[in-house]
Protein backbone atom coordinates (compact mmCIF):
# COMPACT_ATOMS: atom_id res chain seq x y z
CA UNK A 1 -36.28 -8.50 -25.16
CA UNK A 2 -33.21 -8.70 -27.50
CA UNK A 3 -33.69 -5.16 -28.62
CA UNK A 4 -34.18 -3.47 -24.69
CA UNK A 5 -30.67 -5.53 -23.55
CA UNK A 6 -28.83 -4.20 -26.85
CA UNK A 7 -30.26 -0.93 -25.92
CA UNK A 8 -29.24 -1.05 -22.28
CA UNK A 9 -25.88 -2.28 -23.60
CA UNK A 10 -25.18 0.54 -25.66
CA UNK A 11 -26.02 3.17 -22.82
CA UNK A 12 -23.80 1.45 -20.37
CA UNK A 13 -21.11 1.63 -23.61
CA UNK A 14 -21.37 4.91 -24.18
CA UNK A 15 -21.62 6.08 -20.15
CA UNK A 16 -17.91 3.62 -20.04
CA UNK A 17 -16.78 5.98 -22.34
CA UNK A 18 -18.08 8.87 -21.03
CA UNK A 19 -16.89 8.89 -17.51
CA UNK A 20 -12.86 7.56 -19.42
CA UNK A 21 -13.08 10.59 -21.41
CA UNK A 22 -13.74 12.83 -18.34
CA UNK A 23 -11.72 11.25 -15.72
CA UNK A 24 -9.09 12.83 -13.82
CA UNK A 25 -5.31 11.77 -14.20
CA UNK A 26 -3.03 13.33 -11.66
CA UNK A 27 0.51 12.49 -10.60
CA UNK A 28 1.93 13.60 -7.27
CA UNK A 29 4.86 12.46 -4.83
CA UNK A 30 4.52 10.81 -1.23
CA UNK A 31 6.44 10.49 1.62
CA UNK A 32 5.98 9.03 5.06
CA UNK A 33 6.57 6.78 7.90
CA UNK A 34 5.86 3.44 8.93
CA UNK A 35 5.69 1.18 11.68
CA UNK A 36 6.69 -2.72 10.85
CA UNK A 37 6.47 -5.50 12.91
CA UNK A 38 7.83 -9.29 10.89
CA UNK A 39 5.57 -11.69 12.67
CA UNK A 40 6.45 -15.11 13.36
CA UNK A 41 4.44 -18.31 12.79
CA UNK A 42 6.05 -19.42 15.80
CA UNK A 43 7.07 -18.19 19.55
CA UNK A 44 10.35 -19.17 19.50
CA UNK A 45 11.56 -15.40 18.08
CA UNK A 46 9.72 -12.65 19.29
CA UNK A 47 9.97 -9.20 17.74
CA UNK A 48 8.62 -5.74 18.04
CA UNK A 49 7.63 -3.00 16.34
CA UNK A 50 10.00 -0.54 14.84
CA UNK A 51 9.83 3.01 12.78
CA UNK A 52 10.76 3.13 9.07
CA UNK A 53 10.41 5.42 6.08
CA UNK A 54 8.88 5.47 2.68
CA UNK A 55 8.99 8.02 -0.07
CA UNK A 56 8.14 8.16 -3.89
CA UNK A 57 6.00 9.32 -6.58
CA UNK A 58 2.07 8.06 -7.05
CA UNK A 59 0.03 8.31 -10.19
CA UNK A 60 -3.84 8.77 -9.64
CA UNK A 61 -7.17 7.92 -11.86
CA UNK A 62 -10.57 9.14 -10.64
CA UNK A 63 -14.36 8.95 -12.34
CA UNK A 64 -16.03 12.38 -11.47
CA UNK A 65 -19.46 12.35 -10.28
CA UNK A 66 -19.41 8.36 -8.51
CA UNK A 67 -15.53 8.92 -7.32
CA UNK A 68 -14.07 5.72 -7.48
CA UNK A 69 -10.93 5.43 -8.83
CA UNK A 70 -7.49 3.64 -8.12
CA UNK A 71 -3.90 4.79 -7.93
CA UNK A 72 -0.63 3.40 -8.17
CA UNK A 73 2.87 4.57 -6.38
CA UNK A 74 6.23 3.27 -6.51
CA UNK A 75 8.34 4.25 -3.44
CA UNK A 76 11.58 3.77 -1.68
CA UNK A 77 10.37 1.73 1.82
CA UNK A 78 12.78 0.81 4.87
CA UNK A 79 11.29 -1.72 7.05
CA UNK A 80 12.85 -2.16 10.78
CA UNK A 81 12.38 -4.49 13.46
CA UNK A 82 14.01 -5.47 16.59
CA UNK A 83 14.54 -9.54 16.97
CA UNK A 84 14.67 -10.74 20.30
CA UNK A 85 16.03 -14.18 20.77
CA UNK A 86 17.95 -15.83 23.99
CA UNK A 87 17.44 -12.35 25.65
CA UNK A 88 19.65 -10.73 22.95
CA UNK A 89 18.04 -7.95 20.81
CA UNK A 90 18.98 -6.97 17.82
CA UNK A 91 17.71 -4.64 14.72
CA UNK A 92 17.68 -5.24 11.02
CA UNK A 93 17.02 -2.96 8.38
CA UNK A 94 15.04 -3.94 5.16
CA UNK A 95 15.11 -2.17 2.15
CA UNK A 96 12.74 -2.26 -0.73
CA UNK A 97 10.94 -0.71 -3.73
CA UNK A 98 6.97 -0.84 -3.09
CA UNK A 99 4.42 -0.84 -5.63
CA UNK A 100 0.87 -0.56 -4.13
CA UNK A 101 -2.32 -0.53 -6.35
CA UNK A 102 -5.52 0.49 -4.79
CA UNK A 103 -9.05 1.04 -5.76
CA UNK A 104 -10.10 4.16 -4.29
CA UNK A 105 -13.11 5.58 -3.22
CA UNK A 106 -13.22 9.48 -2.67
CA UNK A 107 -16.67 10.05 -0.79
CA UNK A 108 -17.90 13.26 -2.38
CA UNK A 109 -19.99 15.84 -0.10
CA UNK A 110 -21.28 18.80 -1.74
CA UNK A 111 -19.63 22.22 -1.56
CA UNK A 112 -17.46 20.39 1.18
CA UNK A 113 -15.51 18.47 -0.96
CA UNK A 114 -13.90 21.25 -2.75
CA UNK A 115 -12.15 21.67 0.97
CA UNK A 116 -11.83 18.28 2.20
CA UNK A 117 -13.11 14.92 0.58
CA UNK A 118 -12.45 11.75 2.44
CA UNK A 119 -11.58 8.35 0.93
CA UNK A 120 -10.90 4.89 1.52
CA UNK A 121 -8.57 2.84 -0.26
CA UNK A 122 -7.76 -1.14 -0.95
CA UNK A 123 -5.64 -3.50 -2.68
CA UNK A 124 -2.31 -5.34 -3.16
CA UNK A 125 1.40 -3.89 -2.42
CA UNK A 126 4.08 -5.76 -4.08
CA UNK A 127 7.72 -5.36 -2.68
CA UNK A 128 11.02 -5.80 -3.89
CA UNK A 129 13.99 -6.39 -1.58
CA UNK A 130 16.99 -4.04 -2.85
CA UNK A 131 19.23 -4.50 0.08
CA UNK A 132 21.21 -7.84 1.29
CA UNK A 133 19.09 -11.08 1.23
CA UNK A 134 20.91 -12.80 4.30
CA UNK A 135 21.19 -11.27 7.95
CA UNK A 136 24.46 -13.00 9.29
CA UNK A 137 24.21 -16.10 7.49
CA UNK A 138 21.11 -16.98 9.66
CA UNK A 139 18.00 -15.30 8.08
CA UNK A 140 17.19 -15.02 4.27
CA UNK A 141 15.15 -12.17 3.19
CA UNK A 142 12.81 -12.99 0.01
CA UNK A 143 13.42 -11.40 -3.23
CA UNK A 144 9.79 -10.83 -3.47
CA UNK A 145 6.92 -10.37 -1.03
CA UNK A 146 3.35 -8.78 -1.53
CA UNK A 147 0.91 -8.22 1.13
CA UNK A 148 -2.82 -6.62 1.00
CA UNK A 149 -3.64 -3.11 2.43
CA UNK A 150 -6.47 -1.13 3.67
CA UNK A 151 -6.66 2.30 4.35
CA UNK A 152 -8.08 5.78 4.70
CA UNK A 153 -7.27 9.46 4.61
CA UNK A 154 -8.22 12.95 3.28
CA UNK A 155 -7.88 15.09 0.98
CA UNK A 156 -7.30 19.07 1.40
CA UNK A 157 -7.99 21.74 -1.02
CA UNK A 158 -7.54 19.19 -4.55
CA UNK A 159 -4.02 19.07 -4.13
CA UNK A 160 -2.66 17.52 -0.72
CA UNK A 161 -3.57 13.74 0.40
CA UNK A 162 -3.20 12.59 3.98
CA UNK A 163 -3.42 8.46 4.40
CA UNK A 164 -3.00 6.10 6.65
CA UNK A 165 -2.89 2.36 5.68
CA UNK A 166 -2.54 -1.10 7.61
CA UNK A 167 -1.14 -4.17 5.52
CA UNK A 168 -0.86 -8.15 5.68
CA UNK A 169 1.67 -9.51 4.63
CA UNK A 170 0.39 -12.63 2.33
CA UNK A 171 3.76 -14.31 1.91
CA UNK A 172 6.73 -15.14 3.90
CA UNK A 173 9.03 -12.55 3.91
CA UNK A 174 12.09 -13.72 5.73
CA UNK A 175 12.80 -17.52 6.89
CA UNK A 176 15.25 -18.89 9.08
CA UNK A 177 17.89 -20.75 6.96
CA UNK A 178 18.27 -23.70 9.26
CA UNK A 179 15.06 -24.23 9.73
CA UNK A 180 12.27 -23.48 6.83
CA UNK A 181 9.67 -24.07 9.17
CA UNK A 182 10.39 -20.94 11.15
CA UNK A 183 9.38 -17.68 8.87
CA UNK A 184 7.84 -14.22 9.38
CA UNK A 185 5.57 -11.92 7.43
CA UNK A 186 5.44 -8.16 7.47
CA UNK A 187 2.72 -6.25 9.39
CA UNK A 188 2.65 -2.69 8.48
CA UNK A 189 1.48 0.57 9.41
CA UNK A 190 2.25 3.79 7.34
CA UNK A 191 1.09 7.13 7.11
CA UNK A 192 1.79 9.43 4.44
CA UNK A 193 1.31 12.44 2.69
CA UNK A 194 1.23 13.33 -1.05
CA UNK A 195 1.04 16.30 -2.70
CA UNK A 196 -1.09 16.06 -6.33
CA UNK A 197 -0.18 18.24 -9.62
């Protein structure tokens, strides 16, 4: 019994190894839009949804054969939204450095896939706010915020990727400063396209 588990441990070594040394490293850039809504735990603000932009470079690592994979970007986001409060609108602009990590899964379909091979994607986007942290002395923006994305998209001829990804926002992004108890998260949709060297 000892002997057949070393045994299978060795093959499942050695296939580790296998599918490392042949996997697939490419880099690529991306650029896109978004569409970002900061939702509030509470009624009192309301706000809608607004269009923003992303661009940046991606890094990507994929096991032939079984296709999963993850990749990595780090990109330039703006995140809008209009604010709504005692019938007076206002926008504010967010800036930030994202760094989503996703496990991917490219769904390989003979002979088609050398045309088009779809894939899903998962995982956690960590942001960093680059622009001011307090809207008129009334809202402070987090240094810090990280949310959890799903997604899918295509890929065309090996070298362009077309996505489209929803996230939640896990912490609270902005809060009001005269009242902690009042505090939104992001909500995000953003489509993008890359192109892969």
């Amino acid at each position: 019994m000892k002997i057949a588990k070393r045994i299978i441990l060795v093959i499942a070594l050695i296939a580790t190894f296998s599918f490392t040394a042949n996997a697939q490293f490419h880099f690529g850039i991306k650029a896109g839009v978004s569409i970002n809504e900061l939702k509030f735990n509470e009624n009192v603000l309301n706000s809608s949804n607004r269009t923003g932009f992303t661009g940046g470079v991606m890094a990507e690592f994929t096991v032939p054969v079984i296709g999963i994979g993850c990749d990595a970007s780090v990109m330039y986001a703006r995140r809008s939204f209009d604010a709504t409060y005692n019938n007076t609108t206002s926008t504010y602009n967010r800036d930030y450095i994202n760094i989503p990590v996703n496990l991917k899964y490219k769904i390989q379909i003979p002979v088609v896939s050398k045309i088009i091979t779809p894939f899903i994607t998962t995982g956690p986007d960590f942001s960093i706010l680059v622009s001011k942290k307090n809207i008129e002395n009334a809202w402070s923006n987090k240094k810090f915020d990280t949310a959890w994305t799903v997604g899918a998209g295509v890929q065309l001829v090996s070298h362009v990727q077309i996505a489209a990804t929803y996230g939640w926002g896990l912490s609270k992004s902005s809060s009001q400063d005269s009242n902690l108890a009042l505090y939104g998260k992001n909500r995000c949709w953003t489509v993008t396209a890359a192109y892969i060297f």
